[in-house]
Protein backbone atom coordinates (compact mmCIF):
# COMPACT_ATOMS: atom_id res chain seq x y z
CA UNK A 1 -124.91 -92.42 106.53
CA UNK A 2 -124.51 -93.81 103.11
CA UNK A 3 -121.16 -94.44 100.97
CA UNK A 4 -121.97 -92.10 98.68
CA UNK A 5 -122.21 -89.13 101.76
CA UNK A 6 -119.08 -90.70 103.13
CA UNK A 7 -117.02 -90.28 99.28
CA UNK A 8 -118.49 -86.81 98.73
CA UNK A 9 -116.15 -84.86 100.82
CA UNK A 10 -112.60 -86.40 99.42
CA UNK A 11 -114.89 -86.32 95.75
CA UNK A 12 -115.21 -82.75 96.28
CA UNK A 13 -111.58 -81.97 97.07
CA UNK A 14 -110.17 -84.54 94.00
CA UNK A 15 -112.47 -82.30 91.97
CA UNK A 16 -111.59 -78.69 92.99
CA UNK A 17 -107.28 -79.31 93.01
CA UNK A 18 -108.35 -81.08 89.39
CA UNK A 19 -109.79 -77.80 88.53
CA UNK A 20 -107.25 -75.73 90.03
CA UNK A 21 -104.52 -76.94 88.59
CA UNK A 22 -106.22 -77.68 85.30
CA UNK A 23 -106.86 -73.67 84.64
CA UNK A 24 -104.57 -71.55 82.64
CA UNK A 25 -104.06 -68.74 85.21
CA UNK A 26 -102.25 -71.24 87.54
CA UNK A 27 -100.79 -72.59 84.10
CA UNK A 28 -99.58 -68.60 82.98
CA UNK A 29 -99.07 -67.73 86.52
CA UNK A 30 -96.37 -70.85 87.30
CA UNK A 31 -94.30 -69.66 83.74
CA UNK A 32 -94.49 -65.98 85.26
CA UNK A 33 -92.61 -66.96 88.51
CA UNK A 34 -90.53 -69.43 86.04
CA UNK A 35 -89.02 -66.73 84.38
CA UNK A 36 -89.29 -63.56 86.65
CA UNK A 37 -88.50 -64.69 90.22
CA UNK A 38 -85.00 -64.05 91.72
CA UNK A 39 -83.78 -62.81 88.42
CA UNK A 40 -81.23 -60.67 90.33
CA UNK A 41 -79.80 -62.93 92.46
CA UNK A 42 -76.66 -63.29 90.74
CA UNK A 43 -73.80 -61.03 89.07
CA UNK A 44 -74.43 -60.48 85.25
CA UNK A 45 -71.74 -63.30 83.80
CA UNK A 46 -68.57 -61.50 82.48
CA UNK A 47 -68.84 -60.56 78.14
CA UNK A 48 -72.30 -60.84 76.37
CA UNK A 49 -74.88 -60.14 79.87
CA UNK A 50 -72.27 -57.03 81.39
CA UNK A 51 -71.71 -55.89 77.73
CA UNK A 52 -75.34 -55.73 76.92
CA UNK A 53 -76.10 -53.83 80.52
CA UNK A 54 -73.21 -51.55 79.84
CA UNK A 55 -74.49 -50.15 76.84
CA UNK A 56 -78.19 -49.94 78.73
CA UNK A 57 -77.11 -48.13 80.82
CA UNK A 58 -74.92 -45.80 78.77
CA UNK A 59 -77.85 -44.36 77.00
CA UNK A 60 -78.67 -42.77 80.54
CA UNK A 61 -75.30 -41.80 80.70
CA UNK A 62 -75.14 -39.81 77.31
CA UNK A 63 -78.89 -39.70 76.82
CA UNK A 64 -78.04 -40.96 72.95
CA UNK A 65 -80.72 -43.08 72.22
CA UNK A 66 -80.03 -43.59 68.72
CA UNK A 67 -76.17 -44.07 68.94
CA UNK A 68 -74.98 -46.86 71.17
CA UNK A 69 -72.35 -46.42 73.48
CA UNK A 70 -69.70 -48.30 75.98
CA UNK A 71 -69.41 -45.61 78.59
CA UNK A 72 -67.62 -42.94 76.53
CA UNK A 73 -66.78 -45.37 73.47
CA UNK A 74 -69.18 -45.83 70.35
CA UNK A 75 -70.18 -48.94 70.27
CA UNK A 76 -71.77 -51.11 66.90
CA UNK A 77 -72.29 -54.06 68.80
CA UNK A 78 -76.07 -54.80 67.51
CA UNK A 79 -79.23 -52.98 66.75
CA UNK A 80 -80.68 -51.16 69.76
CA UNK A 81 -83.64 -52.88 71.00
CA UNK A 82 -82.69 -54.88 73.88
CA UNK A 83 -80.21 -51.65 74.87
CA UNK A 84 -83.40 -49.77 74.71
CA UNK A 85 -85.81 -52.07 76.74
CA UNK A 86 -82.90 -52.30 79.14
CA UNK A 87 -82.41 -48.63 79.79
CA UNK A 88 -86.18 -47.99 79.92
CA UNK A 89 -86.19 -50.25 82.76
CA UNK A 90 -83.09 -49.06 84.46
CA UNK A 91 -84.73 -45.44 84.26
CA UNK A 92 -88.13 -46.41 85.21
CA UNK A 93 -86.88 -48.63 88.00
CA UNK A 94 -83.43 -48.80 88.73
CA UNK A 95 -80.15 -49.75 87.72
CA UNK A 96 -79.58 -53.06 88.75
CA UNK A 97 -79.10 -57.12 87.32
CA UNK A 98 -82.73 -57.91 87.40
CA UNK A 99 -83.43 -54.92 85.31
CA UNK A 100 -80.54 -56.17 82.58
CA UNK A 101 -82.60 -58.96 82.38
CA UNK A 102 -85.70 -58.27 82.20
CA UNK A 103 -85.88 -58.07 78.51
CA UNK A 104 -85.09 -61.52 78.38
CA UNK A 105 -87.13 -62.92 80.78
CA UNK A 106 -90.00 -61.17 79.17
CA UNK A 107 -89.26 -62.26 75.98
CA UNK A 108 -88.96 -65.63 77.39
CA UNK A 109 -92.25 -65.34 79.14
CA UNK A 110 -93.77 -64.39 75.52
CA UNK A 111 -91.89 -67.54 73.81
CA UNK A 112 -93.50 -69.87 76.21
CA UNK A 113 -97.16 -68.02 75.61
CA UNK A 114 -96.81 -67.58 71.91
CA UNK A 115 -95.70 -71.12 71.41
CA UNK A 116 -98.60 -72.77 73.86
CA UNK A 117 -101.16 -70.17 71.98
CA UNK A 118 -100.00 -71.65 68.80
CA UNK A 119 -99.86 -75.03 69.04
CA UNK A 120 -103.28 -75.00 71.10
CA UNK A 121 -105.07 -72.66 68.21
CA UNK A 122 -103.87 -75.30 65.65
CA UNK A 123 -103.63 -78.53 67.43
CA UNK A 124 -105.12 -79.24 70.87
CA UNK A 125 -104.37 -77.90 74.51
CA UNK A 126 -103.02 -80.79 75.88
CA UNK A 127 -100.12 -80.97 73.10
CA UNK A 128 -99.73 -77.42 73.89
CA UNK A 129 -99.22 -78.06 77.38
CA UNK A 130 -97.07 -80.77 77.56
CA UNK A 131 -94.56 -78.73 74.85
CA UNK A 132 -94.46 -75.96 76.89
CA UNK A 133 -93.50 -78.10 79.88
CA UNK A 134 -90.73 -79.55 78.25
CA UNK A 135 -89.69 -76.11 77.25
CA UNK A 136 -89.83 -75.42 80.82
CA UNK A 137 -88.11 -78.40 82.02
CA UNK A 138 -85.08 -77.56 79.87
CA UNK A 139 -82.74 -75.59 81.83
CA UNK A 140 -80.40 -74.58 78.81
CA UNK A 141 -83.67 -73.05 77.18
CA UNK A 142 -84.94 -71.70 80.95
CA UNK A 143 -81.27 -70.07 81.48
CA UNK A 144 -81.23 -68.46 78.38
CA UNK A 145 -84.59 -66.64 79.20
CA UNK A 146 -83.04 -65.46 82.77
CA UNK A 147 -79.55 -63.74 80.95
CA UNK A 148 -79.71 -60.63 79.67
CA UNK A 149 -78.36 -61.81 75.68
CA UNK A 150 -80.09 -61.70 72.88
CA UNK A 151 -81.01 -65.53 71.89
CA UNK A 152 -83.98 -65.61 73.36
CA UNK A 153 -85.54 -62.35 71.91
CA UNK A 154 -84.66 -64.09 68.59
CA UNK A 155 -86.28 -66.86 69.38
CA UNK A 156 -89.46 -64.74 70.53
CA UNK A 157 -89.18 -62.44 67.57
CA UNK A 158 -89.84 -66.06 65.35
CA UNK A 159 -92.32 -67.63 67.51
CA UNK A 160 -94.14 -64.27 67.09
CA UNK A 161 -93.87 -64.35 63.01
CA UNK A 162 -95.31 -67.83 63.37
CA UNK A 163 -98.10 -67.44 65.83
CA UNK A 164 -99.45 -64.53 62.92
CA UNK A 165 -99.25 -66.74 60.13
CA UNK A 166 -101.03 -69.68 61.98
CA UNK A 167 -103.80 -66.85 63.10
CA UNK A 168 -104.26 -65.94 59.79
CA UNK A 169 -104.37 -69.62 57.47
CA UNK A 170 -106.60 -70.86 60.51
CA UNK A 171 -108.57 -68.40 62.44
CA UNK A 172 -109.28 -66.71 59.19
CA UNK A 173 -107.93 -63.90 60.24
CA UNK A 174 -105.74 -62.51 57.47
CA UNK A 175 -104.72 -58.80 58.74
CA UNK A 176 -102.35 -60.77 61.37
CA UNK A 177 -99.80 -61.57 58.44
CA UNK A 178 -98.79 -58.25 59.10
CA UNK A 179 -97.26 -59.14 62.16
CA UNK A 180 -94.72 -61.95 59.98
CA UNK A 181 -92.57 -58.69 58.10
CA UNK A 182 -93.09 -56.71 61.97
CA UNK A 183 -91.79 -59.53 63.34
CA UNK A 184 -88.80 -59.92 61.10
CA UNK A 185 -88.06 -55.79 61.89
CA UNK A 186 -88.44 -56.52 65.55
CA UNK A 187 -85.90 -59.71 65.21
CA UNK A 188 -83.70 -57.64 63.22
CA UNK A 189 -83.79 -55.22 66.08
CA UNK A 190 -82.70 -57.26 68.66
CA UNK A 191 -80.21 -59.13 66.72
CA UNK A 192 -79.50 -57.03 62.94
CA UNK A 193 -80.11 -59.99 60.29
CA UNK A 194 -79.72 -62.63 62.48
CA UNK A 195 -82.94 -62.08 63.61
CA UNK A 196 -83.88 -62.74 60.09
CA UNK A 197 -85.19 -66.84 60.68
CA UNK A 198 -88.93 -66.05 59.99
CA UNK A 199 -87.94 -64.50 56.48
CA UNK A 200 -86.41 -68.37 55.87
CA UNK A 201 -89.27 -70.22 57.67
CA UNK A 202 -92.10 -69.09 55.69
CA UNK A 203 -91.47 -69.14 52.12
CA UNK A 204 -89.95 -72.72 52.88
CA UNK A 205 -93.22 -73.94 54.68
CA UNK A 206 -95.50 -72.02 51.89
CA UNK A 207 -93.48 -74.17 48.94
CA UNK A 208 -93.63 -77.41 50.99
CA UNK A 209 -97.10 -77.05 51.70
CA UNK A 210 -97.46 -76.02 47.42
CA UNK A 211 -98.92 -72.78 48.47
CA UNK A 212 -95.81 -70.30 47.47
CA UNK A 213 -98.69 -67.15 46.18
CA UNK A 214 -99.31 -66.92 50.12
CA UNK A 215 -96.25 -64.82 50.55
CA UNK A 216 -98.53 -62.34 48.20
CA UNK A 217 -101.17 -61.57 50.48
CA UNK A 218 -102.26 -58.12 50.39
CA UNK A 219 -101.78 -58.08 54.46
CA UNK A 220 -98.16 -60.00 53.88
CA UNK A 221 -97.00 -57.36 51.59
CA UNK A 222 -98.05 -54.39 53.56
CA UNK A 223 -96.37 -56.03 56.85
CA UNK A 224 -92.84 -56.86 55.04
CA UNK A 225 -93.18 -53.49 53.80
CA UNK A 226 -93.95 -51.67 57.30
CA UNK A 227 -91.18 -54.11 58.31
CA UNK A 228 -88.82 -52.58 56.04
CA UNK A 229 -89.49 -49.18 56.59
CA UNK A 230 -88.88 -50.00 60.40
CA UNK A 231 -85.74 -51.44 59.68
CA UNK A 232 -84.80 -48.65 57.08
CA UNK A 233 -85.68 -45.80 60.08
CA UNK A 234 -82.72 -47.09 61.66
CA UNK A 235 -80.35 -48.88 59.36
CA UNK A 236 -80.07 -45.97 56.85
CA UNK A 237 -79.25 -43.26 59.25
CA UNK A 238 -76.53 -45.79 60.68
CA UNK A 239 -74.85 -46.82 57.25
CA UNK A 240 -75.17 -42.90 56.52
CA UNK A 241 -73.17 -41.78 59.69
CA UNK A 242 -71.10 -45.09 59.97
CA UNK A 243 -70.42 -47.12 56.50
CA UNK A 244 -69.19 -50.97 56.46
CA UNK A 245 -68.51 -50.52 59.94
CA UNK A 246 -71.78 -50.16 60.54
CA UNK A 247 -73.07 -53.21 57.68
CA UNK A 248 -70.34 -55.63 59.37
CA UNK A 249 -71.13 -55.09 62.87
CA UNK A 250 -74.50 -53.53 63.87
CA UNK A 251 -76.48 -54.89 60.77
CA UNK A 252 -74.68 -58.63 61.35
CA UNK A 253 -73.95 -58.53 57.59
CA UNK A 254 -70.18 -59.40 58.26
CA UNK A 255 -71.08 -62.41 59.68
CA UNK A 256 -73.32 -63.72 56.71
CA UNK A 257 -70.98 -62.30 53.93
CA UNK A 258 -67.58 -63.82 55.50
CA UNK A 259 -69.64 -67.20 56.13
CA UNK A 260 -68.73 -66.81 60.30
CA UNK A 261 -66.54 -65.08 62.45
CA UNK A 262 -62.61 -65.45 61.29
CA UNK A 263 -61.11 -68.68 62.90
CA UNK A 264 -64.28 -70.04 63.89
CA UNK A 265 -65.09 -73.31 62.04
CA UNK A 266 -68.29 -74.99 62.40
CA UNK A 267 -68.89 -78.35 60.73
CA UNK A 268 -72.70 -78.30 58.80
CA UNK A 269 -73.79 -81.49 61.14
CA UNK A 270 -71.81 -79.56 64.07
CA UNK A 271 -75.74 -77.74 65.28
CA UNK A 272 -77.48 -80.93 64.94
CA UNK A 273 -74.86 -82.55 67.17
CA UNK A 274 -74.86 -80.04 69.81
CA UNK A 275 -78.23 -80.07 70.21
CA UNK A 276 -78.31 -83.55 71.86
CA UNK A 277 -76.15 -81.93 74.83
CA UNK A 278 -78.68 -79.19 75.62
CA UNK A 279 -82.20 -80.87 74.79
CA UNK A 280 -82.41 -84.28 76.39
CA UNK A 281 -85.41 -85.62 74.59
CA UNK A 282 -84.04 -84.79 71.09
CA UNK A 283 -84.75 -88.51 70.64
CA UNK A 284 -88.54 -88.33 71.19
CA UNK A 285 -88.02 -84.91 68.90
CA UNK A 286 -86.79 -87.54 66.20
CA UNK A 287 -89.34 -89.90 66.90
CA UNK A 288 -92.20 -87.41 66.55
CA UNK A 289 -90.19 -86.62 63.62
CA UNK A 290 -90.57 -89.77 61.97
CA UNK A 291 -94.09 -90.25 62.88
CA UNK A 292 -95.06 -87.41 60.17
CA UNK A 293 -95.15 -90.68 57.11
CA UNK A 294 -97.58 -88.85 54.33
CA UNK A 295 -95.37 -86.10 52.60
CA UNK A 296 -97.76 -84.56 50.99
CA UNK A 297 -99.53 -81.36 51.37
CA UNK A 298 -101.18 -81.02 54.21
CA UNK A 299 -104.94 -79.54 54.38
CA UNK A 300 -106.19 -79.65 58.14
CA UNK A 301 -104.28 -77.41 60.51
CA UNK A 302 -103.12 -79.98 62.59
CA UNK A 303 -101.49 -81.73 59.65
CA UNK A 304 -99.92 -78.35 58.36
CA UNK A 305 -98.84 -77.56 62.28
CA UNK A 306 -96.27 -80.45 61.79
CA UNK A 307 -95.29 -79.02 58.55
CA UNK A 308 -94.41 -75.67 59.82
CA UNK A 309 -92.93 -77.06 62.90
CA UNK A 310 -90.55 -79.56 60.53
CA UNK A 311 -89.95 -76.66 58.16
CA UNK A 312 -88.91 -74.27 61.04
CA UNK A 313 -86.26 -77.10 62.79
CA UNK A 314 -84.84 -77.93 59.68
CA UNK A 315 -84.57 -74.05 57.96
CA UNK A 316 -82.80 -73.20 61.31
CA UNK A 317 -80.31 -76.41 61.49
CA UNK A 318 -80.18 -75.76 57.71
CA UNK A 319 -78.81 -71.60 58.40
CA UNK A 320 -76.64 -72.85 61.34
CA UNK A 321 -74.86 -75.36 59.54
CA UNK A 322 -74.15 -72.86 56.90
CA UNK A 323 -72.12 -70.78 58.77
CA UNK A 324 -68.65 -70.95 60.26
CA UNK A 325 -69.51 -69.17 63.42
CA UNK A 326 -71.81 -71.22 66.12
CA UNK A 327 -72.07 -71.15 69.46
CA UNK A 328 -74.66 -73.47 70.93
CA UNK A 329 -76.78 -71.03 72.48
CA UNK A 330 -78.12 -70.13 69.19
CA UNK A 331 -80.09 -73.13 68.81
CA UNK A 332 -82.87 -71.39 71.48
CA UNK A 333 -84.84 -70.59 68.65
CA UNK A 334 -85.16 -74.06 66.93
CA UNK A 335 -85.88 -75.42 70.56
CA UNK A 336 -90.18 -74.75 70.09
CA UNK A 337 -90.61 -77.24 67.48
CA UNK A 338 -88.19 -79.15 69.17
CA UNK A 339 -90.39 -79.58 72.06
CA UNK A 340 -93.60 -80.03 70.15
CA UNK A 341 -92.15 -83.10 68.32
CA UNK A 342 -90.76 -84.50 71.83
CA UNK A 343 -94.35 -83.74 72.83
CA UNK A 344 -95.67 -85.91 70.24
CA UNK A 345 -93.49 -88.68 70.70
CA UNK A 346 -94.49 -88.70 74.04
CA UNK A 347 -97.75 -88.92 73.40
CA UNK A 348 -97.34 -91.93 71.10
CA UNK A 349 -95.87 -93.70 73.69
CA UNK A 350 -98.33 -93.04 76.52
CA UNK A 351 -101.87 -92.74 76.39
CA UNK A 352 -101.73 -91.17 80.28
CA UNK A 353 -100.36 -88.21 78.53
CA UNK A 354 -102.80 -88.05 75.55
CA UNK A 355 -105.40 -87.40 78.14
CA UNK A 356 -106.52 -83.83 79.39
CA UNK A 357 -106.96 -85.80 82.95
CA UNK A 358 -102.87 -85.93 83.32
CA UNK A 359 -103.04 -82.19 83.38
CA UNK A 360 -103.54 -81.51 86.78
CA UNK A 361 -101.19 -84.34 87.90
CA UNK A 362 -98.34 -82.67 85.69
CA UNK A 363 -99.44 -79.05 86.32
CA UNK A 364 -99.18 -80.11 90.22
CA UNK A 365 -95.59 -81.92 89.55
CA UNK A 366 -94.53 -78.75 88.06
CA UNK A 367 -95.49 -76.38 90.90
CA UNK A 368 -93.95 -78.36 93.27
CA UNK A 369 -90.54 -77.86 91.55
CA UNK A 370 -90.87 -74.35 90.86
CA UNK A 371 -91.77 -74.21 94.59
CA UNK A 372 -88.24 -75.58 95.00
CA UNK A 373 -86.55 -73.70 93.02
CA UNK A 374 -88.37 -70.25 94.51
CA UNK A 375 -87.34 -71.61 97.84
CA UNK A 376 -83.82 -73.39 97.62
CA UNK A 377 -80.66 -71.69 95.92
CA UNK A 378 -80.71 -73.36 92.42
CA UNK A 379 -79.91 -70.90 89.89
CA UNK A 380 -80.63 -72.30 86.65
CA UNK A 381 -76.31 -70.49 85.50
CA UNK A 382 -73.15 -70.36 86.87
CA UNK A 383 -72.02 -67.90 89.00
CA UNK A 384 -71.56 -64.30 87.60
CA UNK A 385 -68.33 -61.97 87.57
CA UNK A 386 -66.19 -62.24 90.78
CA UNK A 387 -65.40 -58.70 89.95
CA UNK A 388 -68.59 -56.75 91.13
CA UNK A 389 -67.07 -56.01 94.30
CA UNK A 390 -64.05 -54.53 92.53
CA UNK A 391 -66.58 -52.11 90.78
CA UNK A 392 -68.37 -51.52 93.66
CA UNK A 393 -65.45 -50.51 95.94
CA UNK A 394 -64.01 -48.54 92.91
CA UNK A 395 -67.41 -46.23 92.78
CA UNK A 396 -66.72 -45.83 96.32
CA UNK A 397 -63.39 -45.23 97.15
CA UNK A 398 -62.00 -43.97 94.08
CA UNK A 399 -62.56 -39.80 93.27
CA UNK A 400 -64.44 -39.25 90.10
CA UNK A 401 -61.57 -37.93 88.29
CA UNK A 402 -59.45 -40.93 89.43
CA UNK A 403 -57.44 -42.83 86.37
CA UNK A 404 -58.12 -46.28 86.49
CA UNK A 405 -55.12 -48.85 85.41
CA UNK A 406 -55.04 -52.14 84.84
CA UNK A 407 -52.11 -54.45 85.46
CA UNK A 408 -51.97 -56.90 82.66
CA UNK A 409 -54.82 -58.95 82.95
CA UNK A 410 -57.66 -58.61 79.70
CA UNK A 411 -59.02 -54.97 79.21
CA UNK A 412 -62.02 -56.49 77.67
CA UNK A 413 -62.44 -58.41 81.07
CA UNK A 414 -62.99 -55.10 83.10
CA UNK A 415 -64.50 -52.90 79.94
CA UNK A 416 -68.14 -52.77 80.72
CA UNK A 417 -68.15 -53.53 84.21
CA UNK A 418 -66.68 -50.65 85.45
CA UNK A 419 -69.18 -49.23 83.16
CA UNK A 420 -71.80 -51.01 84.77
CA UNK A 421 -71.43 -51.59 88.26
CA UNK A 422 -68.94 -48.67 89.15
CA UNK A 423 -70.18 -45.73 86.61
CA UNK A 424 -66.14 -45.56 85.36
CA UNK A 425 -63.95 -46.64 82.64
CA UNK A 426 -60.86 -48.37 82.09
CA UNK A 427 -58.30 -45.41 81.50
CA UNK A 428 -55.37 -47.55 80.45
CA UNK A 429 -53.80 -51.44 80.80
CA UNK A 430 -49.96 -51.47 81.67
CA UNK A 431 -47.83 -55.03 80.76
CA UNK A 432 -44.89 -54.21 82.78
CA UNK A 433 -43.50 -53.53 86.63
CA UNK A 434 -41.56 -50.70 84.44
CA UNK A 435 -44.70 -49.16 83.15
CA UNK A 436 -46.99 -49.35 85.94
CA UNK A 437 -43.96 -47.07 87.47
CA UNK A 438 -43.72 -44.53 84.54
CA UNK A 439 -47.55 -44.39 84.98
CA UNK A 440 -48.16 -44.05 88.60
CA UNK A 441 -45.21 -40.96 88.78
CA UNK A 442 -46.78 -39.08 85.88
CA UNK A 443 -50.83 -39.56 87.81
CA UNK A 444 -50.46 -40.12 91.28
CA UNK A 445 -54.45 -40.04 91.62
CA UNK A 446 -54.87 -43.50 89.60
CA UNK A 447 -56.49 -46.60 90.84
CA UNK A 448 -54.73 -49.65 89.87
CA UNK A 449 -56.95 -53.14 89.61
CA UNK A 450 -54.40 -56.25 90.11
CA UNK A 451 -55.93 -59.64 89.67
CA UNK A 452 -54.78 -62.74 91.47
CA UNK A 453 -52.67 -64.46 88.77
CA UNK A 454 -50.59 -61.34 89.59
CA UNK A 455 -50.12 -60.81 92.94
CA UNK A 456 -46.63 -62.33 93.52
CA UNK A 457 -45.78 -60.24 90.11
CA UNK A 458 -46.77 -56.65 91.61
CA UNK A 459 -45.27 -57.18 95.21
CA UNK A 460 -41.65 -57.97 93.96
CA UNK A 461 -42.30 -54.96 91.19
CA UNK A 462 -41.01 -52.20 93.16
CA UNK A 463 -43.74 -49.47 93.08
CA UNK A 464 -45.11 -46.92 95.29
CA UNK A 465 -48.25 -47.96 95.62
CA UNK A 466 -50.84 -48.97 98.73
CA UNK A 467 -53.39 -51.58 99.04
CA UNK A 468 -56.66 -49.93 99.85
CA UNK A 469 -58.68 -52.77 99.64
CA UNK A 470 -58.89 -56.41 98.04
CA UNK A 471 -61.11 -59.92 97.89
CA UNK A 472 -59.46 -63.32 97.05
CA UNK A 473 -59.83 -62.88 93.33
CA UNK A 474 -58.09 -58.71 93.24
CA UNK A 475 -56.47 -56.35 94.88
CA UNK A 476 -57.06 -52.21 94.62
CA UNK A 477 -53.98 -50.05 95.27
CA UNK A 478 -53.63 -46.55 95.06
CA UNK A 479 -50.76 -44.00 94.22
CA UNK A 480 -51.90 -40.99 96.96
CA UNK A 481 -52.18 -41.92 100.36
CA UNK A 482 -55.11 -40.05 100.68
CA UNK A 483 -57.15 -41.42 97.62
CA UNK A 484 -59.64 -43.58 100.04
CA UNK A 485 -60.24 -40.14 101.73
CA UNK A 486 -61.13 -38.20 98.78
């Protein structure tokens, strides 16, 4: 028996794992379990996730799909589309926390695709790769695709305005500029004009790249204006019905005209700053950064890639830093080009990763860890609201036409969860012993919610209420003895 019949075996298996994990449906199929698996394992998180599922699920409530709604209140949160994709799924499937946020994830999913589609269409598919795993290996960016808010539908509504124009200068297919004024409609959509980035991006990578009459494609124009006619199908009816409170709520205009939300004071460096707390290798980003050394106009797509990837980071720090409101989530957008820099740098500094061979070996690495994660409770967020039972036990034990009272505590707190998990509302929140008295006598069917911090208060308050049922963090009393029976 000869070496080479002794080697061929193990040579055979080095070669088929190599291949395995070298092909894009283990690649695709790894970032669907990323973002899809155990998506309802935890409570929505109290404000933006319960707010968002809330109004969801109120269009099955009222069956308004144009008009958004908190249970029975009107609501001009933001634009409808993530309320819509929500309630579709809630009707097709069922009401529930994976369906709140399944928008996300999907547009998460789609983020991840678009940006390894792009990058590998105008650069190669190992830099595509290795950006999308350090997308992936973010858990800032991978928490904000598993929460049902509205950052990461931004950010998918931009990568999608970018993959078209890279499509078009580069596959020489023009008719995808189209998608760059959809994609601005569907951003605006999700988010009214803070969905806006791709309308910044472009004409600032067109003049750096000394190409400005690009914005007046034929295919450009007609796409900005099917854009505007989506956004006008929905924005003109509201301001019609509505007025500024529409324009400083819905359309996010308030925002942009007061220069942030009032008390709310953001610093122009203050995004730039935070980003080092949520994307580790922000120092390779700079370092790929500085690697781009010839600023001039850039002729093969690879060189322009950088361009538009330099233009997009800095047009979104740029509109951040502008503004007195910022929260660091909404740097999810600028974290693509982000990544593709760090991806770079990395690169640069090792040739092991330059090489389609370190594919597998990463590839393999990064099933492992999902395998962990798939198998070991590590949710990628903190818990969700300790209130779900409260909800819960309120859809159960409380009568339909029960009143629902809250004992000091914050309304806003309990708002859309009793929407959500226990198909009620909040009927009133008393501040006092004396008028959690005078409201109990006068509706002796209510259901009062006490929270902890007030348990002492409520016992010492002197009235006629029962405990009908209660978890560490609140209690449930009732006025009728009966109410649990009815």
């Amino acid at each position: 028996m000869t070496d080479k019949s002794l080697r061929a075996p193990g040579m055979v298996a080095e070669a088929g794992w190599r291949s395995f994990f070298s092909g894009e449906v283990v690649f695709y199929a790894a970032l669907l379990l990323l973002c899809f698996f155990r998506l309802g394992e935890l409570p929505l998180a109290e404000m933006d996730d319960i707010t968002h599922a809330a109004i969801g699920k109120s269009i099955l409530l009222s069956g308004d799909w144009f008009t958004m709604h908190e249970g029975a209140q009107l609501s001009f949160l933001k634009p409808p589309l993530y309320f819509w994709l929500e309630a579709f799924s809630f009707k097709i499937f069922s009401v529930s926390d994976y369906w709140a946020r399944f928008p996300a994830a999907l547009t998460g999913f789609l983020t991840l695709t678009l940006a390894y589609t792009t990058i590998r269409s105008a650069w190669d598919r190992q830099t595509a790769f290795l950006t999308v795993l350090i997308l992936c290996s973010s858990t800032f960016f991978v928490k904000y695709s598993r929460r049902a808010m509205l950052d990461m539908p931004v950010a998918f509504a931009l990568c999608l305005g970018i993959w078209a124009a890279v499509k078009a200068d580069y596959e020489d297919k023009p008719r995808c500029l189209l998608l760059c004024g959809i994609s601005a409609a569907i951003g605006y959509y999700f988010k009214g004009v803070q969905g806006f980035y791709i309308l910044a991006v472009l004409p600032a990578y067109y003049a750096v790249t000394r190409r400005p009459l690009r914005l007046f494609n034929k295919w450009m124009i007609l796409g900005g204006l099917a854009g505007l006619g989506l956004i006008a199908a929905w924005a003109l009816p509201q301001y019609h019905f509505n007025g500024a409170d529409f324009l400083y709520s819905q359309s996010g205009i308030g925002p942009l005209v007061d220069r942030g939300i009032p008390g709310k004071h953001n610093a122009f460096y203050t995004p730039f700053i935070k980003a080092f707390s949520v994307f580790y290798l922000l120092p390779l980003t700079l370092f790929g950064v500085a690697m781009i050394r010839k600023w001039t106009p850039a002729e093969s797509k690879s060189a322009a890639l950088k361009y538009l990837m330099l233009t997009w980071l800095l047009v979104l720090l740029a509109v951040l830093g502008a503004s007195n409101a910022f929260y660091i989530r909404y740097l999810i957008p600028a974290f693509v080009p982000m990544a593709f820099f760090a991806a770079l740098a990395a690169q640069k500094l090792s040739s092991f990763l330059r090489e389609e061979k370190s594919r597998p070996q990463l590839m393999a690495v990064f099933s492992l860890a999902l395998l962990v994660f798939c198998v070991l409770p590590l949710p990628t967020d903190s818990g969700g609201t300790g209130y779900k039972g409260l909800y819960e036990c309120l859809k159960k034990v409380a009568p339909g036409d029960a009143r629902i009272v809250l004992y000091k505590d914050k309304a806003y707190r309990f708002n859309q969860g009793l929407v959500f998990y226990g198909d009620r509302v909040l009927w009133k929140q008393v501040n006092s012993p004396e008028e959690l008295r005078s409201v109990a006598a006068a509706n002796p069917s209510c259901a009062i919610i006490v929270t902890a911090a007030y348990f002492p208060e409520i016992a010492g308050a002197g009235v006629k209420i029962q405990k009908i049922a209660e978890e560490p963090g609140w209690r449930l009393y009732s006025v009728k003895p009966n109410l649990l029976e009815e």
